[in-house]
Protein backbone atom coordinates (compact mmCIF):
# COMPACT_ATOMS: atom_id res chain seq x y z
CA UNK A 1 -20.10 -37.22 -15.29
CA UNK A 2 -20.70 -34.57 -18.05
CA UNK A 3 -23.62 -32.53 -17.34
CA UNK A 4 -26.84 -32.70 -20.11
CA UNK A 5 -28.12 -29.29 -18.69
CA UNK A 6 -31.73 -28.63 -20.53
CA UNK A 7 -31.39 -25.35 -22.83
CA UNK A 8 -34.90 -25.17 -23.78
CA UNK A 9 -38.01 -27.04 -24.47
CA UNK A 10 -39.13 -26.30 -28.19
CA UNK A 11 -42.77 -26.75 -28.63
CA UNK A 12 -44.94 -27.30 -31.93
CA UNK A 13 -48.49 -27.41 -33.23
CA UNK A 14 -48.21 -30.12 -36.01
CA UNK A 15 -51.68 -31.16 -37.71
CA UNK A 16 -52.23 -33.39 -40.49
CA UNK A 17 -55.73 -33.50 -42.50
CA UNK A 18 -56.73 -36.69 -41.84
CA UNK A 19 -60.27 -35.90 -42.28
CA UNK A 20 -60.65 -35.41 -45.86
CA UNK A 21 -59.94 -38.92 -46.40
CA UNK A 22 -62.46 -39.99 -42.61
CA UNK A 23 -59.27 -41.67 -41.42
CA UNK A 24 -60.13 -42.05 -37.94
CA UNK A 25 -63.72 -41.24 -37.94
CA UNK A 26 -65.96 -42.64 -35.09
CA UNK A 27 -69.24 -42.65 -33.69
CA UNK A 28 -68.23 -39.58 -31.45
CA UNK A 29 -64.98 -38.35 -34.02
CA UNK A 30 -66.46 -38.26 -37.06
CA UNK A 31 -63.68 -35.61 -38.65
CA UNK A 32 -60.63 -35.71 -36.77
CA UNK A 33 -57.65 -33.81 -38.28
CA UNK A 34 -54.53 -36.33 -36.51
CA UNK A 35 -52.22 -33.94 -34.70
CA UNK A 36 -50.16 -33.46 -31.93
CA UNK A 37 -48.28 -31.16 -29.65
CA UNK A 38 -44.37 -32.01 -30.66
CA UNK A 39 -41.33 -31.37 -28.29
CA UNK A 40 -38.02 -31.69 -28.74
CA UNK A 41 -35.54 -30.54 -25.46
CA UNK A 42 -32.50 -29.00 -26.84
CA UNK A 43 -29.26 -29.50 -24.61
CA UNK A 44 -26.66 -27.38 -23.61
CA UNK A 45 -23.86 -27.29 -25.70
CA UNK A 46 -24.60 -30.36 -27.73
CA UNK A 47 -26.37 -29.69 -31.09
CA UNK A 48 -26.63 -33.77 -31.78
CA UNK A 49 -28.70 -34.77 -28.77
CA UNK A 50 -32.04 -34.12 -28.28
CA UNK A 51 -35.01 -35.88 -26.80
CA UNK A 52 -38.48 -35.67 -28.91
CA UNK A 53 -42.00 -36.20 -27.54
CA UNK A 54 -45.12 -35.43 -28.03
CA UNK A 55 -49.21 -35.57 -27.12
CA UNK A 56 -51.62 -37.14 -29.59
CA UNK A 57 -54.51 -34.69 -30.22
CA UNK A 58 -57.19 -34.36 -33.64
CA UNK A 59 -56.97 -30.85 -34.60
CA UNK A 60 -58.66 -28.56 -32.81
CA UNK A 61 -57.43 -27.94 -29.60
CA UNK A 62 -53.50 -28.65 -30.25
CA UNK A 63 -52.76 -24.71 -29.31
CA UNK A 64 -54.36 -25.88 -25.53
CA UNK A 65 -51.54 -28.43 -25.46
CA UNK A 66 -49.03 -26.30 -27.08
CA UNK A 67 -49.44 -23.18 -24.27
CA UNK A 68 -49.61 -26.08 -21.47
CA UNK A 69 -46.02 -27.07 -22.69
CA UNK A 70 -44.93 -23.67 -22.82
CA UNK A 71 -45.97 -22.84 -19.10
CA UNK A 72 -44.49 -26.56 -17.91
CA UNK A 73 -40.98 -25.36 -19.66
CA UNK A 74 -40.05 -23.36 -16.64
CA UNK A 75 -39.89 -26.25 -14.28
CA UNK A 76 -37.52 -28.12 -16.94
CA UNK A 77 -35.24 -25.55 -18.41
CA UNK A 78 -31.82 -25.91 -16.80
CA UNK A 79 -32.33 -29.42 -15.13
CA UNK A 80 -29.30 -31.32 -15.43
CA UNK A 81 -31.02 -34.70 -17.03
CA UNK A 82 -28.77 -36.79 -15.14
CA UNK A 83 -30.23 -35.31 -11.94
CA UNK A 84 -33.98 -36.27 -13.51
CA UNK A 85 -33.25 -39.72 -14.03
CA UNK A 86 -31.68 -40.54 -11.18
CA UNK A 87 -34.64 -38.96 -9.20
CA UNK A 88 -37.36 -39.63 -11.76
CA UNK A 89 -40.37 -40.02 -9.60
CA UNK A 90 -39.65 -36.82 -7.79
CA UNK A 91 -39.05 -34.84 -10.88
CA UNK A 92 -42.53 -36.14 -12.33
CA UNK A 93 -44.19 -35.28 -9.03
CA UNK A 94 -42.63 -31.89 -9.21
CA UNK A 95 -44.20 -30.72 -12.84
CA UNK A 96 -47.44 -32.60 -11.90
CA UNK A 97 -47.92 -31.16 -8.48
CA UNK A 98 -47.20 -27.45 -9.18
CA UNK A 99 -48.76 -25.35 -7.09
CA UNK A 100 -50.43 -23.12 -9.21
CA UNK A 101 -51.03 -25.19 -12.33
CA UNK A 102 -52.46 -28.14 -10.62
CA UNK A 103 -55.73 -26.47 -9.92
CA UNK A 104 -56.97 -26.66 -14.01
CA UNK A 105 -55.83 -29.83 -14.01
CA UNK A 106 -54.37 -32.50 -11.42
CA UNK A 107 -52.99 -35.01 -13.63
CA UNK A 108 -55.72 -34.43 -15.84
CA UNK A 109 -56.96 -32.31 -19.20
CA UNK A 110 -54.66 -30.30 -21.28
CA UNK A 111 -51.98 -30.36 -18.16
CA UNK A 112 -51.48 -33.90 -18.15
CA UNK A 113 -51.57 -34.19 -21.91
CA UNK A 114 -48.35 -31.54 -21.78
CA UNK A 115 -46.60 -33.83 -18.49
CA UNK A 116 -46.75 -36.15 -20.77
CA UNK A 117 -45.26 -35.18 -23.81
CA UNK A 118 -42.47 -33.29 -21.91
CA UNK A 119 -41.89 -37.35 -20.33
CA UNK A 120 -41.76 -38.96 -23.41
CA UNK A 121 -38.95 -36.42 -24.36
CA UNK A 122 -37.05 -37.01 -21.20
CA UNK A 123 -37.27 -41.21 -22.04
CA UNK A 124 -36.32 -40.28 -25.43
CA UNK A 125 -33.32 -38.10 -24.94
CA UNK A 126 -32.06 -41.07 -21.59
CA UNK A 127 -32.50 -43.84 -24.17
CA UNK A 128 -30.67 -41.60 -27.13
CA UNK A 129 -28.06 -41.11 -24.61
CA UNK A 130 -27.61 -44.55 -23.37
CA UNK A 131 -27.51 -45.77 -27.55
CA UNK A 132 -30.37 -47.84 -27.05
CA UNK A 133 -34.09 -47.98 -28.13
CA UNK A 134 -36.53 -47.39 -25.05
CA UNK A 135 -37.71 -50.81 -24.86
CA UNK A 136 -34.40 -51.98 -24.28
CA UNK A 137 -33.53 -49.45 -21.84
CA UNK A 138 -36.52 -50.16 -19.41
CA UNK A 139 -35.88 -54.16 -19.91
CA UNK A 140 -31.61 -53.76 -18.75
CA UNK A 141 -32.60 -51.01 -15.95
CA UNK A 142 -32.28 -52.89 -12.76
CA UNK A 143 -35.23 -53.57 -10.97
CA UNK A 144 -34.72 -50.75 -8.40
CA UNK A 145 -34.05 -48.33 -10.75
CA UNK A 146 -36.92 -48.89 -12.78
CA UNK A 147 -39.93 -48.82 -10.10
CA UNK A 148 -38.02 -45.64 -8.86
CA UNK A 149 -39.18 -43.94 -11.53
CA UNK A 150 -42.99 -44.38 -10.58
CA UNK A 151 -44.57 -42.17 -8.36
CA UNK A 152 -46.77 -44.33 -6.25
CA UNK A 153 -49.10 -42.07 -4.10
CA UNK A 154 -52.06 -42.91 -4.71
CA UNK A 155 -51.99 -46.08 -5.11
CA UNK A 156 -49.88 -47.92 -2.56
CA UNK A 157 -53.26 -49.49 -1.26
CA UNK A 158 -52.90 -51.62 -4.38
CA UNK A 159 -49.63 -51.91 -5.52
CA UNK A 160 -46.30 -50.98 -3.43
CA UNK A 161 -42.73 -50.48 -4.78
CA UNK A 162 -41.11 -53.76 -2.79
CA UNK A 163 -44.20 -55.75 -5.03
CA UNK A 164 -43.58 -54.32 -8.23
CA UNK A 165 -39.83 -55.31 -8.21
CA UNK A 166 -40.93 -58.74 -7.19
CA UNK A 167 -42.91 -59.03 -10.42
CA UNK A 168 -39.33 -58.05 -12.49
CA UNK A 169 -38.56 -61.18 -14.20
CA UNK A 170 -34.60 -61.93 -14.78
CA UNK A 171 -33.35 -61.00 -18.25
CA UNK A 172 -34.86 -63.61 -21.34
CA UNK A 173 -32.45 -63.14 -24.12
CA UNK A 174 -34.75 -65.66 -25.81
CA UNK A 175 -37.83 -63.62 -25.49
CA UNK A 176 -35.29 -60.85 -26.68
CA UNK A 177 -34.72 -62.82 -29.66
CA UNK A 178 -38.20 -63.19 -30.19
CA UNK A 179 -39.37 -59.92 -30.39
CA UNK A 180 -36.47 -59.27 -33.23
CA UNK A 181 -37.38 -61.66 -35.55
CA UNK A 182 -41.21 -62.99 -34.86
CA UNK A 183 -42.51 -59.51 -32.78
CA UNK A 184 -45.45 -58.75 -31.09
CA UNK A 185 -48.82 -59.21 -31.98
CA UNK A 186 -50.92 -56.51 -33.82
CA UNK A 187 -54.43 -56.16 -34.10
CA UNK A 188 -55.59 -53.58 -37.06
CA UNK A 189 -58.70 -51.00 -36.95
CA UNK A 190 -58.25 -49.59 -40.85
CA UNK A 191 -61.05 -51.81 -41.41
CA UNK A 192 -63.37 -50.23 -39.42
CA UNK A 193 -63.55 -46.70 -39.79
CA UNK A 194 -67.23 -45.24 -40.06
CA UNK A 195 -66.51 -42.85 -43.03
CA UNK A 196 -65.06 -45.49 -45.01
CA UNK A 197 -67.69 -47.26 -47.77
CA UNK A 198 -68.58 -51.04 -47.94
CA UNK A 199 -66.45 -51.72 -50.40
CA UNK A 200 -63.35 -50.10 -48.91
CA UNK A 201 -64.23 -52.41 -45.89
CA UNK A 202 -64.14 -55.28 -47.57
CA UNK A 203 -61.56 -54.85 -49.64
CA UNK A 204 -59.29 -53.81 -46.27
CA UNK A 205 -60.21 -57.03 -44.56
CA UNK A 206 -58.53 -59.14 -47.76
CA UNK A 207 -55.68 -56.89 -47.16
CA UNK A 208 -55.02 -57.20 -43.64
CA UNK A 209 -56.01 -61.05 -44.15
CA UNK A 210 -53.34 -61.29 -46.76
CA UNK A 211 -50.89 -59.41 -44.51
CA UNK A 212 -51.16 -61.92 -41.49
CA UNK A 213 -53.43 -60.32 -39.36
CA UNK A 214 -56.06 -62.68 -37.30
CA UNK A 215 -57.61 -59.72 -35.14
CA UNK A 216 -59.87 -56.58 -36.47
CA UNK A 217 -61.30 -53.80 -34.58
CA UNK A 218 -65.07 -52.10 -35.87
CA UNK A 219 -66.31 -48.70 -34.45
CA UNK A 220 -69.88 -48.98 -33.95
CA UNK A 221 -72.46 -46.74 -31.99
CA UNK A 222 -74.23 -44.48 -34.35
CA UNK A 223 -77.16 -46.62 -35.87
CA UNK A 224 -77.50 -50.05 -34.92
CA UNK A 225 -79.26 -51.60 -38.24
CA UNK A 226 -75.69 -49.90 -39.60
CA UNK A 227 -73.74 -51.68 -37.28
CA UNK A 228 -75.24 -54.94 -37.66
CA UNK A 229 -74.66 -54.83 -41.75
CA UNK A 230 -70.80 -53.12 -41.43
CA UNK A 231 -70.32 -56.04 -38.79
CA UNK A 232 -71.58 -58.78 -40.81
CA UNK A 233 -69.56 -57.38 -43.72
CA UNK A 234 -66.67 -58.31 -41.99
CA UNK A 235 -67.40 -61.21 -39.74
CA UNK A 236 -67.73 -62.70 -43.54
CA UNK A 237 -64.76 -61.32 -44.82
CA UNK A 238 -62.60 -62.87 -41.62
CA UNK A 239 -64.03 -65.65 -40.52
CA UNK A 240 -65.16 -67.25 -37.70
CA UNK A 241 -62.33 -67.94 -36.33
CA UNK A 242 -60.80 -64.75 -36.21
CA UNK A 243 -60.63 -62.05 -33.06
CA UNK A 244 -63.36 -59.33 -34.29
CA UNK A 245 -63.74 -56.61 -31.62
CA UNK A 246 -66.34 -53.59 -31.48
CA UNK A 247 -65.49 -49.87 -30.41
CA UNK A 248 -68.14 -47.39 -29.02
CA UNK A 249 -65.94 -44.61 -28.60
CA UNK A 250 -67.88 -43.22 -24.98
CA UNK A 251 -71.06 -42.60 -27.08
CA UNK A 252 -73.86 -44.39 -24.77
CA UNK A 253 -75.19 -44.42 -21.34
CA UNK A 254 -74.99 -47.26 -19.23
CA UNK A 255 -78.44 -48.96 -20.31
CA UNK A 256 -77.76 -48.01 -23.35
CA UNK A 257 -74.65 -49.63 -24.36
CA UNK A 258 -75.57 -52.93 -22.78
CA UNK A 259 -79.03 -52.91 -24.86
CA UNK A 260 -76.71 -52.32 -28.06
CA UNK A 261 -73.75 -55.07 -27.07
CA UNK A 262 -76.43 -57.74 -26.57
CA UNK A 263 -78.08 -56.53 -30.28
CA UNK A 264 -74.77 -57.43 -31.79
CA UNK A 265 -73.85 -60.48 -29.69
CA UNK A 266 -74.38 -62.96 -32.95
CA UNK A 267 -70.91 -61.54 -34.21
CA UNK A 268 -69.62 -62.59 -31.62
CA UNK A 269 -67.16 -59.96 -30.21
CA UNK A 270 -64.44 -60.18 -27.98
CA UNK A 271 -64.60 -56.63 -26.14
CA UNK A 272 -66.76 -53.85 -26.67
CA UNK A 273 -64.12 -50.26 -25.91
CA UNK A 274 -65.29 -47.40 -24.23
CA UNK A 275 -69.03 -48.02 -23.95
CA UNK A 276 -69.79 -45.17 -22.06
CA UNK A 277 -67.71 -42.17 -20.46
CA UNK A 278 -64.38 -43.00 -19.78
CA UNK A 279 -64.32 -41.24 -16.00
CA UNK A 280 -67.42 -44.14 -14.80
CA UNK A 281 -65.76 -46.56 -13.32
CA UNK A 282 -68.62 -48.24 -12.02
CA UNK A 283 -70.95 -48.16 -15.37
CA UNK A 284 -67.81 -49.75 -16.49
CA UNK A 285 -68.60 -52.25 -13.96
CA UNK A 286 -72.52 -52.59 -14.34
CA UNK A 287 -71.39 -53.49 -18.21
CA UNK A 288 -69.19 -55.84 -17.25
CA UNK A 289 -70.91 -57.83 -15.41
CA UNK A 290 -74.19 -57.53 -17.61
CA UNK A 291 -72.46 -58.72 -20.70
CA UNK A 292 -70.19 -61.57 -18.86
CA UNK A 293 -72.49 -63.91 -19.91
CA UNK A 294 -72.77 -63.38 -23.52
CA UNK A 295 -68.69 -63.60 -23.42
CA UNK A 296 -68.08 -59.86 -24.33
CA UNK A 297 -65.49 -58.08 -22.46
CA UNK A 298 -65.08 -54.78 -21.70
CA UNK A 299 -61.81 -52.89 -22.75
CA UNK A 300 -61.06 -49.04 -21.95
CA UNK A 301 -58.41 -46.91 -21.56
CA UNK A 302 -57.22 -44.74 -24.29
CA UNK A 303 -58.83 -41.99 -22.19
CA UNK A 304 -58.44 -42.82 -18.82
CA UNK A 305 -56.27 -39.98 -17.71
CA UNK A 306 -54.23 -41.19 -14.92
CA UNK A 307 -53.59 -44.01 -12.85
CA UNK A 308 -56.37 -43.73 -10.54
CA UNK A 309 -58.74 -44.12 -12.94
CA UNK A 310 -57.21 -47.46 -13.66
CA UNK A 311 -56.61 -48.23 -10.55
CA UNK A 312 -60.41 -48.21 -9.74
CA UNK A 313 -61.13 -49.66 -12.80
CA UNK A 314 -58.86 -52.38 -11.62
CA UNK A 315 -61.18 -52.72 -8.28
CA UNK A 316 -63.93 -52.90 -9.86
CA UNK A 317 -63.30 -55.89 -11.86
CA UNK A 318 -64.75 -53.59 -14.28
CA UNK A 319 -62.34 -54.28 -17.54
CA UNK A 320 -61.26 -57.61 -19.05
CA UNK A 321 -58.78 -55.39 -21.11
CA UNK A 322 -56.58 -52.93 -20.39
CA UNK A 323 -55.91 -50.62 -23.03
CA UNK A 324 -53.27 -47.95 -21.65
CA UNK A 325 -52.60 -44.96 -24.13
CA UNK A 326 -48.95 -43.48 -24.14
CA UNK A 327 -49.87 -40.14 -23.83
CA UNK A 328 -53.19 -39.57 -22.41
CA UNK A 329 -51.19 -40.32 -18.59
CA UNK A 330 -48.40 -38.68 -18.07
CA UNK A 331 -45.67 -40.60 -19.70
CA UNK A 332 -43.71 -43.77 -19.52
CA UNK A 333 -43.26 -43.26 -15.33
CA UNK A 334 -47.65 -43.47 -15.34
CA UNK A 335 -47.90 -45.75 -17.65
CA UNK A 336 -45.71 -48.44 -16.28
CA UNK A 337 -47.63 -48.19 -12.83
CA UNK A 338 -50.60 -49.06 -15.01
CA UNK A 339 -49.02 -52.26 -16.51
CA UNK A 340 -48.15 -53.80 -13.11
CA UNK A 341 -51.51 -53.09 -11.57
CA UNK A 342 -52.66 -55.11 -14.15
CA UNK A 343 -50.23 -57.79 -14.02
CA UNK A 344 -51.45 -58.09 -9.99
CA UNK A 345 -55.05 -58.42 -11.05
CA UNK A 346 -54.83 -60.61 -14.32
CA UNK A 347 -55.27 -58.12 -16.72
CA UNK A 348 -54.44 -58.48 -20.06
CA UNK A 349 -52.75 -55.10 -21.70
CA UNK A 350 -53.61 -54.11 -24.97
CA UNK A 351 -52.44 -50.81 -25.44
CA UNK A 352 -54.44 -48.28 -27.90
CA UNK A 353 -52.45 -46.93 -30.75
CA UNK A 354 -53.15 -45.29 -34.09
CA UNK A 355 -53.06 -41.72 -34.37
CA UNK A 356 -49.38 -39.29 -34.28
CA UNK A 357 -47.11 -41.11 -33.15
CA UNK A 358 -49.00 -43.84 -30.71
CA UNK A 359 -47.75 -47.08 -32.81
CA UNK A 360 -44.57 -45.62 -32.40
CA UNK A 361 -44.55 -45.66 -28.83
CA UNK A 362 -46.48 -48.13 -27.60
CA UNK A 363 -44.59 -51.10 -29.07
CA UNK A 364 -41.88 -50.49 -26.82
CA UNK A 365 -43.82 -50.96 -23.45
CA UNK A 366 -45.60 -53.56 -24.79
CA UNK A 367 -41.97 -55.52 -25.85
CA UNK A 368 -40.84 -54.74 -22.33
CA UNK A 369 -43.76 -55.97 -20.68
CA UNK A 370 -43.43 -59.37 -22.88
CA UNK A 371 -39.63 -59.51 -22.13
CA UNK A 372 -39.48 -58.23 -18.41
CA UNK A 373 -42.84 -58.37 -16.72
CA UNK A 374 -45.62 -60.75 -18.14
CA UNK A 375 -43.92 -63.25 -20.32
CA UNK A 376 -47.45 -63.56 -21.89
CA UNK A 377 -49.02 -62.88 -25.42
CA UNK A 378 -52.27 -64.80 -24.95
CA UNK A 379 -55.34 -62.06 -25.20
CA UNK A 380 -52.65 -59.44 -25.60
CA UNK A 381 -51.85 -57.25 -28.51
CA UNK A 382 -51.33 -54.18 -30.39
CA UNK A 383 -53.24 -51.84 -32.19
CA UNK A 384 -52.08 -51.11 -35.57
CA UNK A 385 -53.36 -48.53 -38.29
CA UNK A 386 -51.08 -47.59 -41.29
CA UNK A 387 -51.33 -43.57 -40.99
CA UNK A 388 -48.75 -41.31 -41.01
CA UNK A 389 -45.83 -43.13 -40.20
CA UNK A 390 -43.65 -41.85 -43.06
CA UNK A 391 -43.66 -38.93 -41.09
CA UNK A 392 -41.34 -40.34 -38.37
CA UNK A 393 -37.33 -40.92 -39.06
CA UNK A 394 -37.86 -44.10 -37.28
CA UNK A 395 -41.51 -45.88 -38.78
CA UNK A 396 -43.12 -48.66 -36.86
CA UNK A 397 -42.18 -52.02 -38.68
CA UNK A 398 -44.93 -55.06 -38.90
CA UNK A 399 -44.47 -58.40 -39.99
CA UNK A 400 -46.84 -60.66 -40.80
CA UNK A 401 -49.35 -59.02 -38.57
CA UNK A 402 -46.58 -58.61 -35.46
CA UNK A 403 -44.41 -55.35 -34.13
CA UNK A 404 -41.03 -56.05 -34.95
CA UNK A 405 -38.62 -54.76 -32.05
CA UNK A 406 -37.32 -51.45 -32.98
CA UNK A 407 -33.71 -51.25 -33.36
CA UNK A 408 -33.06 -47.64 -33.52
CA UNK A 409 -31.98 -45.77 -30.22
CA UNK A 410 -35.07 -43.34 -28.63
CA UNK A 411 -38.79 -43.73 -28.40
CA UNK A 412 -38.99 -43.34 -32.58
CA UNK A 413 -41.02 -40.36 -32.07
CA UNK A 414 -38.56 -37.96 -34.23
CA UNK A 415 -40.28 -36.22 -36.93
CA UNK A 416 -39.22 -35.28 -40.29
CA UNK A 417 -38.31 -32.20 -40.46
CA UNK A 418 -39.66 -31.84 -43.41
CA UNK A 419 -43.16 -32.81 -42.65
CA UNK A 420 -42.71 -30.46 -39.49
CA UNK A 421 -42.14 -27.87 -42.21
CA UNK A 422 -45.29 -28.92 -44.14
CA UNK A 423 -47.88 -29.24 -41.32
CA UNK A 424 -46.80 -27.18 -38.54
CA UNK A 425 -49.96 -24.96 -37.60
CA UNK A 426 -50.88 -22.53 -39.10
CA UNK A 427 -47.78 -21.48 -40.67
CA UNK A 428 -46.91 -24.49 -42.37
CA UNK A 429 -46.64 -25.17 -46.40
CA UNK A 430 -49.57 -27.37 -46.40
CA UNK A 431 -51.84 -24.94 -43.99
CA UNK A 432 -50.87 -21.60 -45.53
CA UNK A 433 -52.05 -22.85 -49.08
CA UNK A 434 -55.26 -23.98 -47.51
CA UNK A 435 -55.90 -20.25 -45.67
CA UNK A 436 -54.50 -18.90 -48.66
């Protein structure tokens, strides 16, 4: 076997102005800039293959990322990959359990947010290798070979290796099938951005309506009389028939967000997200079971930064969603652990998306958790927002309100070189004529 001995790990600030439009503005957001931290692990030898990754971040901040990436590098330049893969778990454990670095962050902050988009490279660059996109490389590993790649401690008092390899369903070539032609269901929050006006609300709804979708997402948590009219905007435009779900964003206490949830109950939500901080599991909890009841549920995740946190989550009974991100934890290895803890205690998974790159990612572990894991679609789906994907070489495609399977080999988080040469930080086109 040929060695893929890591050269270097090539690191990059890339920001895109996202808030001179509000795309993406929130009750606790209200002028992110969408950006990430972008690697791409060069090999030696081969100028063709290369794996690309990257953390979601809004601006600000990015350069935290970036240095975290550069002081990871150490522990990756002149790995053999084939040597990672085949001892995946004990590689991740290795950059996440330095001895030094783990004390600002153990699987955590900035750190984790760098773990991770160093782990998305690695999947990238295996599935490049192996021709394939990374959905179908995580539904033909075998069993085994797959849960080997998790790093369990931590939480073998809820989920052990021998279970999660029980849970491995054989191969479906008609779920397979499936995915390729029908997809996965998407849910879409362009509608509810809080910088955007009534009437580009409204006129969003017809559009997504017209496009297939039957579920729509609303950030609320900044005035309630507000709420109430932006919600009743589009509970009109959609229907009543249609999935219409409210996002907080963290921005109350405990009290707090149940007082607000129960104002809005007449629109009848299916989740409120991140009601309060994202680290209190058992607010989380007290929510849940206050608004139970009234039919809410509670859905959370997008910053939940490892798998503990879901884990007690999970305990708790303190989520009726699961909404993993793909790069807050630290990569595909994390993230998987995440989907079968929720498979064991009846979770749904609806990953978040949007931002850099997220869409991009998360259809693939949400295909593999259809094909290989679940089986299920009922109360699961995707989030979908139309930013920024002409950026990538391989776009998200949605049908008719459903991911399509992606076809192309990787994680489709390759970016254009020449939109790395317009909005790389600072010293890109776009950036230097705004300084300038």
């Amino acid at each position: 076997m040929t060695a893929l001995r890591i050269e270097r790990v090539e690191v990059r600030d890339i920001r895109f102005p996202t808030s001179l439009e509000a795309h993406g503005s929130d009750a606790m957001h209200t002028d992110p800039d969408y950006s990430c931290a972008y690697v791409t692990i060069h090999i030696e030898n081969d100028s063709v293959l290369k794996g690309h990754g990257l953390a979601f971040t809004l601006g600000r901040g990015t350069e935290v990322v970036v240095q975290a990436v550069r002081s990871l590098a150490r522990l990756v330049e002149g790995e053999d990959c084939h040597e990672i893969w085949n001892d995946f778990a004990g590689f991740w454990r290795k950059i996440t359990s330095e001895s030094q670095m783990r004390w600002i962050g153990p699987e955590k902050g900035a750190i984790h947010l760098a773990v991770a988009a160093v782990v998305n490279a690695l999947w990238d660059l295996w599935a490049r290798h192996e021709n394939k996109p990374v959905w179908k490389l995580l539904v033909d590993l075998p069993p085994e070979k797959l849960v080997s790649t998790i790093d369990f401690r931590y939480i073998t008092d809820v989920i052990t290796p021998a279970e999660c390899i029980q849970m491995l369903k054989e191969h479906r070539p008609e779920a397979e099938s499936e995915m390729k032609t029908t997809g996965f269901p998407a849910y879409t929050t362009q509608v509810g951005w809080l910088g955007y006006s009534d009437d580009t609300v409204n006129s969003l709804c017809k559009e997504f309506l017209n496009d297939g979708f039957t579920s729509f997402k609303v950030k609320v948590g900044q005035n309630l009389e507000d709420d109430k009219k932006r919600l009743k905007l589009v509970r009109d435009a959609i229907g009543p028939d249609h999935n219409l779900m409210i996002d907080a964003n963290q921005r109350w206490d405990v009290e707090e967000a149940i007082q607000w949830v129960t104002e809005l109950q007449e629109f009848k939500p299916l989740w409120i997200e991140e009601p309060t901080s994202p680290d209190d599991i058992l607010g989380h909890a007290t929510i849940a079971k206050a608004l139970k009841p009234l039919d809410i549920g509670v859905a959370t995740g997008e910053m939940c930064q490892n798998r503990v946190i879901f884990k007690q989550l999970l305990q708790a009974n303190a989520i009726s969603f699961c909404q993993i991100d793909s790069c807050r934890m630290g990569g595909i290895n994390e993230v998987i652990a995440v989907y079968f803890m929720a498979k064991k205690f009846g979770i749904p998974v609806c990953p978040h998306a949007g931002g850099v790159g997220l869409c991009e990612m998360v259809q693939h572990l949400q295909i593999w958790d259809y094909i290989s894991l679940t089986g299920e679609k009922q109360n699961r789906m995707i989030e979908w927002v139309d930013h920024l994907h002409e950026h990538f070489t391989s776009p998200p495609k949605v049908r008719r309100g459903h991911y399509i399977a992606p076809k192309d080999p990787g994680y489709s988080t390759e970016i254009k070189i020449r939109s790395i040469e317009t909005y790389e930080f600072p010293d890109g086109k776009y950036w230097s004529s705004v300084q300038n």
